[in-house]
Protein backbone atom coordinates (compact mmCIF):
# COMPACT_ATOMS: atom_id res chain seq x y z
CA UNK A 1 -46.89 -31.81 -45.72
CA UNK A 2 -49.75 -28.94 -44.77
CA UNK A 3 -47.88 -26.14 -43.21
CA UNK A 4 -50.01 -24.38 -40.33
CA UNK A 5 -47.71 -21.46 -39.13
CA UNK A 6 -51.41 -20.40 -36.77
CA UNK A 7 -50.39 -23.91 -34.81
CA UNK A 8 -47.10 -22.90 -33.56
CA UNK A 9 -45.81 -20.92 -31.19
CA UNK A 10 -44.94 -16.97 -31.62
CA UNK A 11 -42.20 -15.81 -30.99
CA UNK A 12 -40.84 -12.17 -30.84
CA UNK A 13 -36.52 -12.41 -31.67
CA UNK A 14 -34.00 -10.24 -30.92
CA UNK A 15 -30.46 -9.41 -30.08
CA UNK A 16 -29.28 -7.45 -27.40
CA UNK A 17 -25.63 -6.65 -26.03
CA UNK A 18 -27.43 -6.14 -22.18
CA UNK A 19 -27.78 -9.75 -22.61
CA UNK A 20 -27.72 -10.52 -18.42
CA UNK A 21 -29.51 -7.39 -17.32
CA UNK A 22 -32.52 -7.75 -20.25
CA UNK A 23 -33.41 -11.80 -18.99
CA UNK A 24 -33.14 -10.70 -15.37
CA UNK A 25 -35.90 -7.77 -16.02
CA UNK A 26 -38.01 -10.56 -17.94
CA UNK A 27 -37.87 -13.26 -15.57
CA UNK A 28 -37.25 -11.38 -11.82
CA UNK A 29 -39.13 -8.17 -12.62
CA UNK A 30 -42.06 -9.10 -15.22
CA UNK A 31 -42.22 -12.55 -13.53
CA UNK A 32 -42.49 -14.39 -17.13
CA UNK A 33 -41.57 -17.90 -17.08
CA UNK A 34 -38.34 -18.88 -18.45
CA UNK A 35 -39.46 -21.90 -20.63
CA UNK A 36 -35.92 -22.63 -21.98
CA UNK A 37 -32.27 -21.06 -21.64
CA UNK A 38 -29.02 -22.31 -23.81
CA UNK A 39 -24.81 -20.94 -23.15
CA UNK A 40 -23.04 -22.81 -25.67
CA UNK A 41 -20.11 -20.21 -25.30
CA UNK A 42 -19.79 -16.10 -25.02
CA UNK A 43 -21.07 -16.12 -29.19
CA UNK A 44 -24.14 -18.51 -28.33
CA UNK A 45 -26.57 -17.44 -25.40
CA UNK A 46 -30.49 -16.88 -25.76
CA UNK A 47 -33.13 -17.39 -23.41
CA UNK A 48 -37.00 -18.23 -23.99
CA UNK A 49 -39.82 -16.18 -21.61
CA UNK A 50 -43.15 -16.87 -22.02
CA UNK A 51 -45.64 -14.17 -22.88
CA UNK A 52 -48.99 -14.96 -22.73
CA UNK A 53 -49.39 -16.93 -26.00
CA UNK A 54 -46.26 -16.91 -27.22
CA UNK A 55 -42.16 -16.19 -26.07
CA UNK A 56 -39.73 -13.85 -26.01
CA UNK A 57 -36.66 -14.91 -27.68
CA UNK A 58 -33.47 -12.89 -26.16
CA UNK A 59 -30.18 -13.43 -27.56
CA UNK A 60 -27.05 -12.01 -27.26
CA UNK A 61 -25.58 -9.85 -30.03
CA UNK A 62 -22.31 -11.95 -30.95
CA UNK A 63 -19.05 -10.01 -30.31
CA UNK A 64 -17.58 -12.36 -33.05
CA UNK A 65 -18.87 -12.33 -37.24
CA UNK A 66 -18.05 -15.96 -37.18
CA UNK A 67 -21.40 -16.42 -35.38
CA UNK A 68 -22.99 -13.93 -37.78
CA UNK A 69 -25.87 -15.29 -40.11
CA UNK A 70 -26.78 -13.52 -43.17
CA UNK A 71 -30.56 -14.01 -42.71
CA UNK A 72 -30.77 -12.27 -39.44
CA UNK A 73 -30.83 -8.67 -38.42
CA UNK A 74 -28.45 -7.44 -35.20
CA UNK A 75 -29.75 -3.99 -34.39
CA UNK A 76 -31.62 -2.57 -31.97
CA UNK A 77 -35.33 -3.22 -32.32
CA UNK A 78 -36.74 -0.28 -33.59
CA UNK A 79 -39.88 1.38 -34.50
CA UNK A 80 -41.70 -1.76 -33.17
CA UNK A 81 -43.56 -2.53 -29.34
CA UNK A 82 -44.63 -5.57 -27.84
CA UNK A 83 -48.23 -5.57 -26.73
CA UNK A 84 -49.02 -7.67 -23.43
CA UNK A 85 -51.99 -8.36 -22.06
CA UNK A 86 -52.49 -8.53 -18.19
CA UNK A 87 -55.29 -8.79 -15.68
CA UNK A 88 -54.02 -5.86 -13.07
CA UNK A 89 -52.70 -2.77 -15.07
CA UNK A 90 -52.50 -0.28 -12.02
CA UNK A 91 -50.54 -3.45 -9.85
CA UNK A 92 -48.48 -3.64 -12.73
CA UNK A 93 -47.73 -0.23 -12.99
CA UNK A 94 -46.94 0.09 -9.19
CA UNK A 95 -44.60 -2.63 -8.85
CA UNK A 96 -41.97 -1.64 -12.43
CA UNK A 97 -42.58 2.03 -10.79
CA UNK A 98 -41.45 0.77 -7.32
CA UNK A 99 -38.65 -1.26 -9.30
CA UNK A 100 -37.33 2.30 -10.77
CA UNK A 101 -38.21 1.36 -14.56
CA UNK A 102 -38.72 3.96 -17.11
CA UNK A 103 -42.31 4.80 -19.01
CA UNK A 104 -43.42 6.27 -22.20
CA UNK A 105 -47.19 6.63 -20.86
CA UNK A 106 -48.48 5.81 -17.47
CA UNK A 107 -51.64 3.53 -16.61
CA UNK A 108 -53.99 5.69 -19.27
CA UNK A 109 -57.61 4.87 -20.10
CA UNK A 110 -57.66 4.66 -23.71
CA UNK A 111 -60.85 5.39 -26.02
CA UNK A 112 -61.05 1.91 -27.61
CA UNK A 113 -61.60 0.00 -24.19
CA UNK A 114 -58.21 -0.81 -22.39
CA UNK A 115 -56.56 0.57 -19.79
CA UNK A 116 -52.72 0.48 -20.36
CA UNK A 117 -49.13 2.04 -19.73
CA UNK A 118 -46.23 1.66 -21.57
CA UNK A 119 -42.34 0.37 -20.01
CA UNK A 120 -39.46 0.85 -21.50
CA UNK A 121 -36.94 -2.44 -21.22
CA UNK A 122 -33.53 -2.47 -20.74
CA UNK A 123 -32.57 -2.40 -24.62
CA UNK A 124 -35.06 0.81 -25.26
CA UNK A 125 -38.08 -1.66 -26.15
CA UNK A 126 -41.57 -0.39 -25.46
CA UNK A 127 -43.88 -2.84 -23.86
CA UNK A 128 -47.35 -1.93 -24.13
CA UNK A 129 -49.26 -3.50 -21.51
CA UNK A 130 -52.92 -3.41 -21.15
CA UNK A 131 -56.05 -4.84 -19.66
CA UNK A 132 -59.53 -4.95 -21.38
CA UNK A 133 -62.32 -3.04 -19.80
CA UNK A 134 -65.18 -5.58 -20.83
């Protein structure tokens, strides 16, 4: 069996105890498409948002270690930023501003080519969005 990890779909993981309030800024603020959603009790909740080419996985953080796997990591996402692409920066910017959301940068045009802003999401996330110039 060939393994072709380029033919599947990305997807950016993690846990969050804001659970409720992080899917609702995906799907009713962002607007991403919730491809898939599970509840298979308080321990077992994630939800799948589609992001250009790929999804955002959210789960929530288990309040129980009987639903903790070794392999995985709990914390806070840290040192790390999601990069999205989008076709209207400064509409973008205007409707999380309008919504009250927080930013680390506002729409800035950057040397390489794109004009971007970053958000900050309910967990402390950045989201770098950006369009291309060209």
């Amino acid at each position: 069996m060939t393994v072709r990890p380029s033919e599947g779909a990305f997807r950016y993981t993690y846990f969050t105890d804001k659970y409720e309030e992080t899917c609702a800024f995906y799907r009713s603020l962002l607007g991403f498409e919730l491809m898939h959603a599970w509840d298979r009790g308080e321990d077992d909740k994630g939800s799948l948002f589609k992001a250009g080419r790929g999804l955002i996985e959210v789960l929530k953080r288990p309040d129980s270690d009987d639903h903790v796997h070794e392999g995985l990591d709990y914390r806070t996402p840290q040192g790390v930023f999601m990069g999205i692409q989008v076709w209207e920066i400064d509409d973008l910017f205007e409707r999380l501003r309008a919504a009250g959301v927080s930013f680390k940068e506002k729409v800035t045009d950057q040397p390489w080519g794109h004009r971007s802003c970053s958000a900050l999401e309910p967990n402390g996330l950045v989201l770098f969005f950006f369009q291309e110039q060209f």
